[in-house]
N, C-alpha and C. Protein backbone atom coordinates (compact mmCIF):
# COMPACT_ATOMS: atom_id res chain seq x y z
N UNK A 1 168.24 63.66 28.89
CA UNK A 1 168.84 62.60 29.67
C UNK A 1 170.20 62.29 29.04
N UNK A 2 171.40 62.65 29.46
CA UNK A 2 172.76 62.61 29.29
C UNK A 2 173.26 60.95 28.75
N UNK A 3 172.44 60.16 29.40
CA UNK A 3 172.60 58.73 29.40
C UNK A 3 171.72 57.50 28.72
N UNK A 4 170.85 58.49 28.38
CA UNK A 4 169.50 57.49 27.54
C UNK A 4 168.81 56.92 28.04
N UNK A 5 167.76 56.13 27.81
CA UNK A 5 166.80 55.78 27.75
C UNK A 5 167.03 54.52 28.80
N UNK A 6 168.11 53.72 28.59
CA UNK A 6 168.24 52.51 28.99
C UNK A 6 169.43 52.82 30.05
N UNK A 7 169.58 53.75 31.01
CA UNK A 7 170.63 54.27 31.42
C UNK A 7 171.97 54.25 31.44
N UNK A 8 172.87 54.31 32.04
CA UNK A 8 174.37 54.15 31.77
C UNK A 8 175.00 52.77 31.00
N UNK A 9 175.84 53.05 30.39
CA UNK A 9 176.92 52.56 29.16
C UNK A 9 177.26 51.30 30.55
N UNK A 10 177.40 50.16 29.67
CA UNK A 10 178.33 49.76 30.96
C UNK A 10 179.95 50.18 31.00
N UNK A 11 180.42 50.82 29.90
CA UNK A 11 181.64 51.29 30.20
C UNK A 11 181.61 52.33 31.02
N UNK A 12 180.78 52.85 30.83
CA UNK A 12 181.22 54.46 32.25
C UNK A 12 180.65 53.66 33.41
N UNK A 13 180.42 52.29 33.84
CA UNK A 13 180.43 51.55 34.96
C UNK A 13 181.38 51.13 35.15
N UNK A 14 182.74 50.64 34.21
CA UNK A 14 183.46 50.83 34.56
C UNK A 14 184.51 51.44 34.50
N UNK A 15 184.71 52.56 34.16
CA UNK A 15 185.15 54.06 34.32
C UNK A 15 185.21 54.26 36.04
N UNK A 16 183.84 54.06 36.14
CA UNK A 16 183.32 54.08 37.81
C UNK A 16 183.97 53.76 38.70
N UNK A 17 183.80 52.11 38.35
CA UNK A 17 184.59 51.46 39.21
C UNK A 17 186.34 51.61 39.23
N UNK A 18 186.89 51.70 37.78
CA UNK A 18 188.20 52.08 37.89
C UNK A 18 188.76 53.35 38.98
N UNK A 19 187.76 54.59 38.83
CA UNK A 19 188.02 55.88 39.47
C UNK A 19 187.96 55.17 41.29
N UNK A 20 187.06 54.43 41.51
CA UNK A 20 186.93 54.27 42.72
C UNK A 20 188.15 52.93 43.23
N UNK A 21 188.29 52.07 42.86
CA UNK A 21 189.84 51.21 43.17
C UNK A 21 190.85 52.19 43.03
N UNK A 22 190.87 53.22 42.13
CA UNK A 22 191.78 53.88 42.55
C UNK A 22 191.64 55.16 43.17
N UNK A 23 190.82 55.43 44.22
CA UNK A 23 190.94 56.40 45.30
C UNK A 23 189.80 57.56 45.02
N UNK A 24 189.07 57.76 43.77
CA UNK A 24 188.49 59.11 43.59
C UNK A 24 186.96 58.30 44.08
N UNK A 25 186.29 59.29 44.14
CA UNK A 25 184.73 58.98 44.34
C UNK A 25 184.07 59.24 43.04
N UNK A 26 183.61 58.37 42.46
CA UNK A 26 183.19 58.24 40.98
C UNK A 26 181.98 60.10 41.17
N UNK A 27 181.68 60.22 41.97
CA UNK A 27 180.71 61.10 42.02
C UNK A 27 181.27 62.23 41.79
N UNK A 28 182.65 62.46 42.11
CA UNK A 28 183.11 63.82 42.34
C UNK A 28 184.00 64.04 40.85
N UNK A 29 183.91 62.75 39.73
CA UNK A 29 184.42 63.46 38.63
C UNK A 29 182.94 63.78 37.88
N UNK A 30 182.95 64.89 37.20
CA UNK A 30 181.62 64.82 36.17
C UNK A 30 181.60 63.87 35.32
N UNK A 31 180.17 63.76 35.04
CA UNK A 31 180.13 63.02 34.26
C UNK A 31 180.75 63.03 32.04
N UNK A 32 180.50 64.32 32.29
CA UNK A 32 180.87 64.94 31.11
C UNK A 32 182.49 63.98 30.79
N UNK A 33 183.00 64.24 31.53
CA UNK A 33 184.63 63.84 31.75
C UNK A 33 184.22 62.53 31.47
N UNK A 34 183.55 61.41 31.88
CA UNK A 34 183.97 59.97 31.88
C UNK A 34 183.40 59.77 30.36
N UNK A 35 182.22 60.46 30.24
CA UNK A 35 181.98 60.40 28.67
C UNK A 35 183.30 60.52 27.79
N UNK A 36 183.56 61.46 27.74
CA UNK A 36 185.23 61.64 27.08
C UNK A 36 186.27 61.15 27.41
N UNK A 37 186.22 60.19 28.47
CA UNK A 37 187.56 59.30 28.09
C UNK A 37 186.64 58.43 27.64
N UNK A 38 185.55 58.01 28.02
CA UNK A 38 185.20 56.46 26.74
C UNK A 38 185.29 56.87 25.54
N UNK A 39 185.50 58.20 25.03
CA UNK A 39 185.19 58.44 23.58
C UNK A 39 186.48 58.10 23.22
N UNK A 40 187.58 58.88 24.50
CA UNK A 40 189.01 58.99 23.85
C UNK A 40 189.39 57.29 23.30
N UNK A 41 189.36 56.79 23.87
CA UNK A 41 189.28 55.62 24.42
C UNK A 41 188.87 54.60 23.50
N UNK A 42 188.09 55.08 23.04
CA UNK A 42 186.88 53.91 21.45
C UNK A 42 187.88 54.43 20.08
N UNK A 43 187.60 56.01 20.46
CA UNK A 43 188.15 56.72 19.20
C UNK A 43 189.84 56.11 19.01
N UNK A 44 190.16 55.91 19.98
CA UNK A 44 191.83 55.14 19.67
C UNK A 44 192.14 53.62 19.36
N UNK A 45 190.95 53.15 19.60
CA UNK A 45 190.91 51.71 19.31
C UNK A 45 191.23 50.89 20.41
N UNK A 46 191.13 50.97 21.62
CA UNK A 46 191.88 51.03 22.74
C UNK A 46 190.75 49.95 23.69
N UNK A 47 189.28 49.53 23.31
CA UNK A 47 188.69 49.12 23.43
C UNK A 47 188.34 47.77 23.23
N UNK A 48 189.14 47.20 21.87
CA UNK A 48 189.30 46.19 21.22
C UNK A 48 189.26 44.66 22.39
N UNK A 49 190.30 44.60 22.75
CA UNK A 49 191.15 43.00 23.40
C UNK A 49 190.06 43.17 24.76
N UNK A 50 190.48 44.21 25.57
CA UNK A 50 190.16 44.45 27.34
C UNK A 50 189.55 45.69 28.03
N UNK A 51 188.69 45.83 27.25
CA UNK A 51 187.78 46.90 27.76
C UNK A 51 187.88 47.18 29.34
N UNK A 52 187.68 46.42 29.83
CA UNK A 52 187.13 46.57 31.30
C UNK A 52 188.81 47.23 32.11
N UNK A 53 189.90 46.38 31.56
CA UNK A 53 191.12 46.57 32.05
C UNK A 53 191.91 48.11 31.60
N UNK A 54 191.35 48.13 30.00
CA UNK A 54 191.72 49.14 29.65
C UNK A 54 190.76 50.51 30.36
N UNK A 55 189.64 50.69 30.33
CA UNK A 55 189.04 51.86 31.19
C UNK A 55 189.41 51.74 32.54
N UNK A 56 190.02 51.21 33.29
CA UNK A 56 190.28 51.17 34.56
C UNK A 56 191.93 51.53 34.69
N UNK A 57 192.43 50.89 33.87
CA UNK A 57 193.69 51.94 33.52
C UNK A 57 193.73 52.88 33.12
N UNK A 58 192.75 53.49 32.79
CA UNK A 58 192.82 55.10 31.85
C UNK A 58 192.15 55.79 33.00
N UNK A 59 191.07 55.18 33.82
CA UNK A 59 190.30 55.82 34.71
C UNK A 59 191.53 56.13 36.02
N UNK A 60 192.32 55.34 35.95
CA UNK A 60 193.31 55.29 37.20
C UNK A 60 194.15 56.57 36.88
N UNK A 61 194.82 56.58 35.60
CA UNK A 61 195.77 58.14 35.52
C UNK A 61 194.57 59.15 35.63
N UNK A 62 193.59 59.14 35.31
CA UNK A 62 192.74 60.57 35.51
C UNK A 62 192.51 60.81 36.65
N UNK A 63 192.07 59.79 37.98
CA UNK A 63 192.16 59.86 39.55
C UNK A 63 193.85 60.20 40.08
N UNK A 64 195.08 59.95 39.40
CA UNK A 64 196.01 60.52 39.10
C UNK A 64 196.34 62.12 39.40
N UNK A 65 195.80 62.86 38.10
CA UNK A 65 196.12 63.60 37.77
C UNK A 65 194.86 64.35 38.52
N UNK A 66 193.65 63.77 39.22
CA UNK A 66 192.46 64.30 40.06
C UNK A 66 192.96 64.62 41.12
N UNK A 67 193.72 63.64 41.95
CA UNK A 67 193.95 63.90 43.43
C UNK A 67 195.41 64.16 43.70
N UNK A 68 196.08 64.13 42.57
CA UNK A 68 197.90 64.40 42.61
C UNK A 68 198.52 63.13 43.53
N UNK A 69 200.11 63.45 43.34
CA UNK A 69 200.73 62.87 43.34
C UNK A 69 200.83 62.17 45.30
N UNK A 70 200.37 62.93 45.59
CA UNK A 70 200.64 63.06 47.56
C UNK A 70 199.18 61.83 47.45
N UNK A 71 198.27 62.63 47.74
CA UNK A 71 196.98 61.47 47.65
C UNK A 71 196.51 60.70 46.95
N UNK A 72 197.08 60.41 46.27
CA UNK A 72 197.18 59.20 45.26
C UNK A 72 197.97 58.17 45.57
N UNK A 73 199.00 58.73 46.18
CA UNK A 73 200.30 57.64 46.75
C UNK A 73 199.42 56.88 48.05
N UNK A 74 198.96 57.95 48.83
CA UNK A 74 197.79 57.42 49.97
C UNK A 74 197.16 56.65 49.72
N UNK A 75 196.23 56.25 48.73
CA UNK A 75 195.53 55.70 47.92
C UNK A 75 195.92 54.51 47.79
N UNK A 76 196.58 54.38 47.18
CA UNK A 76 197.44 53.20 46.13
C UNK A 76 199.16 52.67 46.14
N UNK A 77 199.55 53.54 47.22
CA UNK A 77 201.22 53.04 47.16
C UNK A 77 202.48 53.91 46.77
N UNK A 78 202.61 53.30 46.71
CA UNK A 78 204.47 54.44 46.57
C UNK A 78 204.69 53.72 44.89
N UNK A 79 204.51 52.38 44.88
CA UNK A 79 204.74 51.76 43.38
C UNK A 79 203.97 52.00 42.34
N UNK A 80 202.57 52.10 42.84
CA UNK A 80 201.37 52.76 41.71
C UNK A 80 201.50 54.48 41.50
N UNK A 81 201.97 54.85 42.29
CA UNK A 81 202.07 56.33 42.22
C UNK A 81 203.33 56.70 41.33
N UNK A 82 204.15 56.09 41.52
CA UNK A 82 205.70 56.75 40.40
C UNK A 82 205.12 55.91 39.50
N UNK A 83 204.62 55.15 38.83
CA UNK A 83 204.34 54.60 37.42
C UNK A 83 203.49 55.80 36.32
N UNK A 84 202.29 56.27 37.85
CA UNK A 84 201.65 57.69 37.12
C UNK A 84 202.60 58.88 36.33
N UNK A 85 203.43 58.86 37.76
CA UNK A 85 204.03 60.09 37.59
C UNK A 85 205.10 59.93 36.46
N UNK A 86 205.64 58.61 35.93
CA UNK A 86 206.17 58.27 34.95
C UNK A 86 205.56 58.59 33.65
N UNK A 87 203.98 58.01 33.64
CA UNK A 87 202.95 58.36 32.48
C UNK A 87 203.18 60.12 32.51
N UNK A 88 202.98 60.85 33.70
CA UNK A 88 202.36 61.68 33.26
C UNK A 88 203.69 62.81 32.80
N UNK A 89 204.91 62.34 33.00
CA UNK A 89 206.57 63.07 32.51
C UNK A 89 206.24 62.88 31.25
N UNK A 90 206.02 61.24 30.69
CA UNK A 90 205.75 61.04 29.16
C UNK A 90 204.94 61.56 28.34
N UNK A 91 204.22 62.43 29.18
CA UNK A 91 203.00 63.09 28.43
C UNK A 91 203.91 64.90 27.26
N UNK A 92 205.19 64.58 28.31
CA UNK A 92 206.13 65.79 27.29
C UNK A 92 206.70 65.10 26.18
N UNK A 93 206.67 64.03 26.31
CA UNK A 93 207.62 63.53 25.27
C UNK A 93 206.27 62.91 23.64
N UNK A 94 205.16 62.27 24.27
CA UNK A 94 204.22 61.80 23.66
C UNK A 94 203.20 62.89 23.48
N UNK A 95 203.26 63.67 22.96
CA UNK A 95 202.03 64.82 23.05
C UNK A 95 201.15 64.42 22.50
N UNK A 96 201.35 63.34 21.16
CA UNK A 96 199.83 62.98 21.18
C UNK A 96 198.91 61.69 21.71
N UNK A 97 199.34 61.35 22.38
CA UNK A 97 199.23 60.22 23.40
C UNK A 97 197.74 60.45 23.94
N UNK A 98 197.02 59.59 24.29
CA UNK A 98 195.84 58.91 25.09
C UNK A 98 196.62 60.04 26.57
N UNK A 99 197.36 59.28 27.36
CA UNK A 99 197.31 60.48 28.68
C UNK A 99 197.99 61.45 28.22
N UNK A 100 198.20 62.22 27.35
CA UNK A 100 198.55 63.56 26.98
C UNK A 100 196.85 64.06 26.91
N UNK A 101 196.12 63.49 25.82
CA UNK A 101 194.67 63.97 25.85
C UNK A 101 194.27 63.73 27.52
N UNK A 102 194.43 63.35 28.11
CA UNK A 102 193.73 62.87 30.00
C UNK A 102 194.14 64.39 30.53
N UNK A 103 195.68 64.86 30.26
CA UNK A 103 195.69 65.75 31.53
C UNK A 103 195.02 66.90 30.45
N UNK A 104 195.12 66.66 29.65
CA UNK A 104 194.27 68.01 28.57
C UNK A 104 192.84 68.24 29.19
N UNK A 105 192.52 67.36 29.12
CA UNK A 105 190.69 66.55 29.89
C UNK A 105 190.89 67.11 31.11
N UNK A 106 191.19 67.08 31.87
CA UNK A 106 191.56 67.20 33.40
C UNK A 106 191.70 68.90 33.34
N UNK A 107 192.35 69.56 32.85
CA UNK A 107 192.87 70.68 32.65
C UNK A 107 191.83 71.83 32.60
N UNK A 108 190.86 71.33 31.71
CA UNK A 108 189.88 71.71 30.69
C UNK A 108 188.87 71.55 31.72
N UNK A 109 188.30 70.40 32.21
CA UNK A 109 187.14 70.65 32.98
C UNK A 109 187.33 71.25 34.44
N UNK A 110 188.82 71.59 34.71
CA UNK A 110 188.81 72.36 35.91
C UNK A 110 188.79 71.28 36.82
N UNK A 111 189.62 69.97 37.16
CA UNK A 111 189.70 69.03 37.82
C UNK A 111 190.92 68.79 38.38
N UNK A 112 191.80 68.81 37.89
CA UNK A 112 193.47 68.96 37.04
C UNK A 112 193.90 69.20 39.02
N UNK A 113 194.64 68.19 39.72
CA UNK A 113 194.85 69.00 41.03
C UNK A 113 195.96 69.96 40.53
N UNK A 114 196.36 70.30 41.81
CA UNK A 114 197.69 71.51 41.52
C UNK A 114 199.07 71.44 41.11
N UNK A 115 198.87 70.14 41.47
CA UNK A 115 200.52 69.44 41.60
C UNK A 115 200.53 69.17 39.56
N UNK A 116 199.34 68.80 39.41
CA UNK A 116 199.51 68.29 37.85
C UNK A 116 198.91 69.77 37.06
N UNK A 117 198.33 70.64 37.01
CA UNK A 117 197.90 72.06 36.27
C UNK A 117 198.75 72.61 36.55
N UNK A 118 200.00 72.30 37.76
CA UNK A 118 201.33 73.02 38.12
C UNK A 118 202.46 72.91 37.04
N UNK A 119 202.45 72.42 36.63
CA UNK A 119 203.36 71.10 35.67
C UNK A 119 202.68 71.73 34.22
N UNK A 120 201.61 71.93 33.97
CA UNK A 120 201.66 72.03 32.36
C UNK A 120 200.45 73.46 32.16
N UNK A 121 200.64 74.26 30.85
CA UNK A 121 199.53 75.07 30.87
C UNK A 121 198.62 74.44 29.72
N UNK A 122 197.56 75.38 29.57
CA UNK A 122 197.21 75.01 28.01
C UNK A 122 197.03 75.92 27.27
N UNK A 123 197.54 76.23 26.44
CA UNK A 123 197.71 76.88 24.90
C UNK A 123 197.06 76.87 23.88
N UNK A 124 195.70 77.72 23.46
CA UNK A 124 194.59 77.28 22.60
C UNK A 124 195.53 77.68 21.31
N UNK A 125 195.35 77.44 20.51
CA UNK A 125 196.17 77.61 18.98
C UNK A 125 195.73 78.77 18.34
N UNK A 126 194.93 79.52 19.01
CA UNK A 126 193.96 80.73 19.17
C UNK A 126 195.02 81.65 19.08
N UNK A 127 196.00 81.36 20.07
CA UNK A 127 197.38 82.12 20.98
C UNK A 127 198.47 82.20 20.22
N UNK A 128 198.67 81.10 19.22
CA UNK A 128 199.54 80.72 18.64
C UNK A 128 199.88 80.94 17.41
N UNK A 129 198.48 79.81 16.67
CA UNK A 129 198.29 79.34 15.30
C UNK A 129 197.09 79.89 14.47
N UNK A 130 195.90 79.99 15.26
CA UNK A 130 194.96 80.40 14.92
C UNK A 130 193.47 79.63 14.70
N UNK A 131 193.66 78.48 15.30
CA UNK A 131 192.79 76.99 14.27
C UNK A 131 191.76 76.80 15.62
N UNK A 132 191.92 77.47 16.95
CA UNK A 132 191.18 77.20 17.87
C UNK A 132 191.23 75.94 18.42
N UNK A 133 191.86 74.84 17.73
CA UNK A 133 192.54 73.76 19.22
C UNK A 133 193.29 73.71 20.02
N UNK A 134 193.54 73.23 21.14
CA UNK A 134 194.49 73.22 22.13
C UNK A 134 195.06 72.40 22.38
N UNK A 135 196.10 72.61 23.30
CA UNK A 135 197.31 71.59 23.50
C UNK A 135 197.57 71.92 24.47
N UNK A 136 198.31 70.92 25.66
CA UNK A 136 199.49 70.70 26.77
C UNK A 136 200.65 71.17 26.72
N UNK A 137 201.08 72.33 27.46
CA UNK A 137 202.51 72.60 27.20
C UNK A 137 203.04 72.28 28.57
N UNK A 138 204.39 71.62 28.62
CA UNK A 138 205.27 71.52 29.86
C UNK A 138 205.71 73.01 30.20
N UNK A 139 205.46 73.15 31.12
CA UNK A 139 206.22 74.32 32.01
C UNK A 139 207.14 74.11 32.64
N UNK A 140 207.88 74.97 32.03
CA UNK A 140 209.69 75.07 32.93
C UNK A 140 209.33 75.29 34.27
N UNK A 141 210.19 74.36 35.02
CA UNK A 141 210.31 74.64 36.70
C UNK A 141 211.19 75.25 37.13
C-alpha cells in the first residue's frame, strides 16, 4: 500500500487539490510524482510557515509544465500563465531551484508536455561526468 495504513498524507490532498484549481485532473498525474514533490518540498524546508499555499503553488507549476503553456493559459488566464512561463525561463538561470527539480520530475516520469520537454533535455552525468545523476539542460532554439 503506497499510502499506508491510515491512507493519504493530507499533503498529497493538497497537492490534489492544488493540481485541480489549477486545471490538471489530480488522477491523471501519478501518484509517484506527487510523492516527490512533497519530498522536494519538506526536503527544502519549504513546508515550514504555509504548507497548504506552498503545495498548491508547487502543484500549480507542475500542472504547468503538465498541460503547457496553450492549456494552461485556458485554464487559468493569460496572467497566471506568463508568471509560469517566467518560473519556468528561471529554471536556466536557477538550476538548482525547487522548479528546476519540477521540470526534472516532469521530464523523468514522462509527463513533461511538449511545449516544456521542447525547451530542455536531460543529461544523466552518466553522459558527461560519470556519477549517474541528472540534470536539466536548456536547449538552443
Amino acid at each position: 500500500m503506497i499510502f499506508g495504513f491510515f491512507g493519504r498524507k493530507k499533503e498529497i490532498h493538497m497537492i490534489n487539490d492544488g493540481l485541480q484549481r489549477s486545471g490538471a485532473y489530480s488522477s491523471s498525474i501519478p501518484d509517484a510524482v506527487k510523492l516527490t514533490l512533497y519530498g522536494l518540498a519538506k526536503e527544502r524546508g519549504l513546508l515550514q510557515s504555509n504548507a497548504e499555499e506552498t503545495l498548491h503553488d508547487l502543484a500549480c507549476f507542475l500542472t504547468y509544465c503538465f498541460l503547457g503553456a496553450e492549456n494552461f493559459e485556458d485554464a487559468n488566464g493569460a496572467e497566471l500563465s506568463n508568471e509560469m512561463l517566467r518560473r519556468l525561463e528561471m529554471t536556466k538561470v536557477f538550476e538548482d531551484g525547487v522548479d528546476a527539480d519540477i521540470v526534472l520530475l516532469t521530464l523523468h516520469a514522462g509527463i513533461a508536455h511538449d511545449t516544456t520537454a521542447g525547451r530542455f533535455s536531460v543529461e544523466t552525468d552518466d553522459e558527461s561526468q560519470g556519477d549517474g545523476s541528472a540534470e536539466v539542460n536548456q536547449r538552443s532554439l
